[in-house]
Protein backbone atom coordinates (compact mmCIF):
# COMPACT_ATOMS: atom_id res chain seq x y z
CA UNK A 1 133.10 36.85 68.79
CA UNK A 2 131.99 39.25 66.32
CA UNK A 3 129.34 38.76 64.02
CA UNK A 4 127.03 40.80 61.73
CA UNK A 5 123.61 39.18 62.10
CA UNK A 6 121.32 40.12 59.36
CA UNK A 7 119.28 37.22 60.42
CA UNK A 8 118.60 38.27 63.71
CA UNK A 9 118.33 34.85 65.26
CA UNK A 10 121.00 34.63 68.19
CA UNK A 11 119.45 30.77 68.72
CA UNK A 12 121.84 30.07 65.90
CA UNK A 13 125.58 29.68 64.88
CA UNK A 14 127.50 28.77 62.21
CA UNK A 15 130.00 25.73 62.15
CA UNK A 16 132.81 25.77 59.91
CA UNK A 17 135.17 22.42 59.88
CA UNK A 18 138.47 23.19 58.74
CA UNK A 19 141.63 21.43 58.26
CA UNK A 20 144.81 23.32 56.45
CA UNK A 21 141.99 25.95 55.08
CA UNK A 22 144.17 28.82 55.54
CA UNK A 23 144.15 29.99 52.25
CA UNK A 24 140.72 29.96 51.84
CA UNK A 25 138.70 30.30 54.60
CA UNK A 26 138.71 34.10 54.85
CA UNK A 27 136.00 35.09 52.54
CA UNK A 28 134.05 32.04 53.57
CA UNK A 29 133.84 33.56 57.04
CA UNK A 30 133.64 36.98 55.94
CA UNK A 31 130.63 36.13 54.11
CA UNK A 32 128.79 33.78 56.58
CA UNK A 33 129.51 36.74 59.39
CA UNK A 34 126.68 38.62 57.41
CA UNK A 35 124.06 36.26 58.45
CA UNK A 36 125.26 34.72 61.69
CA UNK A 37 127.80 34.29 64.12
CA UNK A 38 130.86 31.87 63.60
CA UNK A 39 132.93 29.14 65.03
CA UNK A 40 135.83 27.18 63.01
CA UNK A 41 136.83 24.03 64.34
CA UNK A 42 140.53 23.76 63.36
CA UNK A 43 141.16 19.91 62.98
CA UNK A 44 144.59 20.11 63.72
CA UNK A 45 145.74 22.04 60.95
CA UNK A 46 150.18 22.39 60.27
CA UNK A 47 148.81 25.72 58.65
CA UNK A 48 147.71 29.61 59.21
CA UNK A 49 144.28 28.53 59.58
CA UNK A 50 143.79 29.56 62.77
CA UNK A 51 145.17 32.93 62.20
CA UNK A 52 143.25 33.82 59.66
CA UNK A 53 140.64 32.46 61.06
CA UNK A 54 140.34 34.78 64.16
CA UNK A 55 141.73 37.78 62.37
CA UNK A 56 138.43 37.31 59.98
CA UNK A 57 135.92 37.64 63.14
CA UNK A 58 135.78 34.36 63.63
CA UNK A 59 135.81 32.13 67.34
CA UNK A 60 138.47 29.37 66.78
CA UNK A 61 138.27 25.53 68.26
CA UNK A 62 141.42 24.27 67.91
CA UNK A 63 141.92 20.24 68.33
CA UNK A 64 144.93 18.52 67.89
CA UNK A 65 146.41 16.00 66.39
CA UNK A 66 144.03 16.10 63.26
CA UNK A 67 140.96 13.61 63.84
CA UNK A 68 138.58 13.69 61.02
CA UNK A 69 135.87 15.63 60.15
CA UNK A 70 133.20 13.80 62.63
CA UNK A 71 135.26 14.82 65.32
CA UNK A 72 135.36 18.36 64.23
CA UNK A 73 131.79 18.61 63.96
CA UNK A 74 131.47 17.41 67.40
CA UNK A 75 133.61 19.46 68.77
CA UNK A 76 131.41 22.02 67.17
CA UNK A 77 128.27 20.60 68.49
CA UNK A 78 129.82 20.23 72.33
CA UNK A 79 130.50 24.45 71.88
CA UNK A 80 126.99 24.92 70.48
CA UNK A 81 125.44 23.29 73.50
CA UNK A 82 127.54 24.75 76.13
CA UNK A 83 126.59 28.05 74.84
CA UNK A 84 122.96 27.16 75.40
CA UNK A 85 122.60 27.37 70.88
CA UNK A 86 119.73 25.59 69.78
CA UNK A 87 120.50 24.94 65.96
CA UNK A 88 123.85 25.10 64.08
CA UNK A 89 124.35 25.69 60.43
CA UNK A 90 127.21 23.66 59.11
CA UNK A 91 129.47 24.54 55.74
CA UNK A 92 132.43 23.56 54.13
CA UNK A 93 135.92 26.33 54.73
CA UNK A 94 136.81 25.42 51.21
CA UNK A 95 134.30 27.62 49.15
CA UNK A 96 131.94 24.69 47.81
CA UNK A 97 129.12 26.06 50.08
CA UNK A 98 128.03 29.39 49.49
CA UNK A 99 126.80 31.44 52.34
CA UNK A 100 124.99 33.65 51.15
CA UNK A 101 122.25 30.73 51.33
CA UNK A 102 122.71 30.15 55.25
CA UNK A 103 119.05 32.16 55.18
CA UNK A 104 117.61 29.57 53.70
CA UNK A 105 118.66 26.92 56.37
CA UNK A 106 117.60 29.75 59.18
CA UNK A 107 113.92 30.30 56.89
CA UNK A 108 113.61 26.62 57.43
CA UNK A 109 114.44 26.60 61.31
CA UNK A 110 112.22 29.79 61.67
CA UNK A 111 109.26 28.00 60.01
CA UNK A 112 109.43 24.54 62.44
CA UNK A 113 112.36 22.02 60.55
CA UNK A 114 114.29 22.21 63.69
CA UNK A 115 116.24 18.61 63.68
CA UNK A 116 118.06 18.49 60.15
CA UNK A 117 118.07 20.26 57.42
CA UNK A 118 120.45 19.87 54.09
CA UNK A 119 121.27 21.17 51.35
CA UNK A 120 120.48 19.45 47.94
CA UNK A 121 123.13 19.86 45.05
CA UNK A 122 122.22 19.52 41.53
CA UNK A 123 124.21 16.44 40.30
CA UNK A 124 124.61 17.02 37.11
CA UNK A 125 126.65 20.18 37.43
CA UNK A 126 128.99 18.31 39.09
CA UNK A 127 132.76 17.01 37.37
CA UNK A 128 131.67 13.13 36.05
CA UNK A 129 133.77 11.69 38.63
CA UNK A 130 132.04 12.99 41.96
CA UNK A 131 128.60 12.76 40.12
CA UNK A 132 128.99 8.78 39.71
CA UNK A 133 130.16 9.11 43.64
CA UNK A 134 127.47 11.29 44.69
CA UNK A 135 124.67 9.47 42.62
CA UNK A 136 125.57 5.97 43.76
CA UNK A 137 125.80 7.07 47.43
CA UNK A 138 122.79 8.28 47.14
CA UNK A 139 120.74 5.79 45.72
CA UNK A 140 122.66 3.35 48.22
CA UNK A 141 121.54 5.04 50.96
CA UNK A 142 117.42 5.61 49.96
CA UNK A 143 118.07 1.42 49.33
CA UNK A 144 118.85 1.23 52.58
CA UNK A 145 116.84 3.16 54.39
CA UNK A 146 113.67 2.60 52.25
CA UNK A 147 113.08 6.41 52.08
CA UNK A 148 114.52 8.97 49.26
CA UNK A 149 117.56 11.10 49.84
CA UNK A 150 118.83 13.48 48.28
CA UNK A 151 121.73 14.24 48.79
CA UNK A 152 123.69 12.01 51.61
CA UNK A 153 127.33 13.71 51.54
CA UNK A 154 126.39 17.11 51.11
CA UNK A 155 128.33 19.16 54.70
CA UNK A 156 125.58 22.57 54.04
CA UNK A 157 123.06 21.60 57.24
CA UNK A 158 121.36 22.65 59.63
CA UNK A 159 121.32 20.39 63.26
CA UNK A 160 118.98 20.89 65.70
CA UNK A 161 119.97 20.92 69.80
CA UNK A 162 118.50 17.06 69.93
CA UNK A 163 120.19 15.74 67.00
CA UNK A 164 123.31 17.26 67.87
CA UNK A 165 123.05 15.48 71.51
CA UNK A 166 122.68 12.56 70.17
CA UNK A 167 125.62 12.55 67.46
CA UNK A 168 128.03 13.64 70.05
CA UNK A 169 128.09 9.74 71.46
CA UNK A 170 128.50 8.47 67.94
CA UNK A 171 131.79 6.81 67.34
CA UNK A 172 132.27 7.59 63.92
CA UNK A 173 135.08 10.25 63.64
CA UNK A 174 135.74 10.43 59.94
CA UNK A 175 133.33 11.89 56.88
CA UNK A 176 131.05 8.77 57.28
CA UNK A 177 129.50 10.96 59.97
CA UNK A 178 127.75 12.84 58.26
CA UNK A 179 125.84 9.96 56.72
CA UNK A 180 125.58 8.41 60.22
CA UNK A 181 123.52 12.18 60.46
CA UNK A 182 121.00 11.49 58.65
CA UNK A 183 120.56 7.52 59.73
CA UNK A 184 119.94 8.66 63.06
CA UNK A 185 117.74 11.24 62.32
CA UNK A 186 115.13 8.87 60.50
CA UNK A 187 115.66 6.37 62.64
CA UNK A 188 114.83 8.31 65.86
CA UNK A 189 111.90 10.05 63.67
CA UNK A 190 112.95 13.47 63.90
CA UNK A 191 112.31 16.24 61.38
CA UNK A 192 114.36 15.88 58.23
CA UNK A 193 113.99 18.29 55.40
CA UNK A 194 115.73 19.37 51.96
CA UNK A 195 116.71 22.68 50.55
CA UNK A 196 118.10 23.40 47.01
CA UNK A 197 121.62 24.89 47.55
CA UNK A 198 124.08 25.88 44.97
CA UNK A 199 126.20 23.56 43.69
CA UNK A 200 130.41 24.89 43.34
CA UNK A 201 133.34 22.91 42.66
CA UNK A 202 136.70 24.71 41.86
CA UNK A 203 139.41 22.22 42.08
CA UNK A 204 139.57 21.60 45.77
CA UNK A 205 141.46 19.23 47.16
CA UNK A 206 139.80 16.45 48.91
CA UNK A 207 140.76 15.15 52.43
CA UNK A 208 139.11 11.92 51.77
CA UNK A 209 141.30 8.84 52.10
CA UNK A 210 138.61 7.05 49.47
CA UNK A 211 139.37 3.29 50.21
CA UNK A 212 138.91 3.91 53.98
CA UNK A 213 135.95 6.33 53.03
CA UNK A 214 134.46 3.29 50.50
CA UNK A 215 134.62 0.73 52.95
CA UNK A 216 133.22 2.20 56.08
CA UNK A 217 130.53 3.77 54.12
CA UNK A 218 129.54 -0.03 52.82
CA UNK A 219 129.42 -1.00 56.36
CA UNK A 220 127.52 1.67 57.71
CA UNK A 221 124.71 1.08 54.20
CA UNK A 222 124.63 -2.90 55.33
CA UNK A 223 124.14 -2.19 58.98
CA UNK A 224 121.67 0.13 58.27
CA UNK A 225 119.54 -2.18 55.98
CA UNK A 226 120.28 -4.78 58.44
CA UNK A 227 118.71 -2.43 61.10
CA UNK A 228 115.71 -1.64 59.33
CA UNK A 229 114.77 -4.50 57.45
CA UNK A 230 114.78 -5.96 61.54
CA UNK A 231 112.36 -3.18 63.02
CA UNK A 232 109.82 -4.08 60.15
């Protein structure tokens, strides 16, 4: 694996989910190879991604047929624990996450947030549309949970060793996931802390099937009131 690592931490590795990213993952590697090394989890992609994945510098994870984007990031966390890593930085392969800010996830690690860290957008630079979305998940979720968050569907993390453990047995395969993160991590009272990231949209193409995406993400928001209104 070849990585430039500017960073110097070699406890740490970059996770990049990918599925049919072939045309734009290269300079998204490219640039997170500056800070740290990297591993793309191709989610069954019918595309170069792999390819131009590997020819970028980049280890390659291939599962097949395509399983969702939990899966991927397990897949990434099973790697990161086999190779003895004890934090992974996550990002999107689609350019929304810029990584030039990964040092600002490894600052955090350095200075003690070791379970999960994530990256805040700014809302209102965001198209209407995926503001509403964003906002009302968001205020769903600090409902639920009785604490504030930020931002609950943003993929620019950092998982610590523990966390990542215990996500691996999760059943959730699909984007929900990622929301299931952050449940867990409050609810097992581990270390959960913001940082203000960029915030980039350019037209991408979402991979979100948004009825199944709406209705599991209501289920997991009741259960999760349901869970903590009974452990009060």
């Amino acid at each position: 694996m070849q990585a430039a690592s500017n960073v110097g931490d070699n406890s740490l590795l970059v996770i990049i989910p990918a599925y049919n990213e072939g045309s734009r993952i290269e300079p998204v590697i490219a640039a997170a190879l500056e800070h740290l090394p990297v591993v793309v989890i191709d989610d069954g992609s019918s595309d170069n991604t792999t390819q131009v994945a590997e020819q970028a510098g980049a280890h390659v994870v291939r599962q097949q047929p395509n399983q969702g984007k939990g899966s991927a990031l397990k897949a990434g966390f099973n790697y990161a624990i086999q190779q003895d890593i004890q934090a992974v930085i996550t990002l999107d392969a689609d350019g929304q996450h810029d990584p030039a800010e990964i040092p600002k996830f490894v600052e955090a690690f350095q200075n003690g947030h070791t379970d999960l860290v994530i990256g805040a957008r700014d809302f209102r630079e965001m198209p209407p549309v995926r503001r509403l979305a964003n906002w009302l998940g968001k205020r769903s979720l600090s409902w639920a949970m009785g604490e504030t968050i930020l931002d609950n569907q943003s993929g620019y993390r950092l998982i610590g060793r523990r966390l990542m453990q215990d996500m691996i047995a999760v059943q959730q395969e699909g984007f929900e996931f990622e929301v299931e993160m952050i449940v867990a991590c409050v609810q097992r009272g581990y270390d959960l802390e913001w940082v203000k990231i960029r915030t980039i949209y350019g037209g991408e193409t979402s991979h979100i099937n948004p009825v199944k995406h709406l209705t599991g993400y209501v289920g997991l928001v009741y259960r999760t009131r349901q869970s903590i209104r009974k452990s009060t």
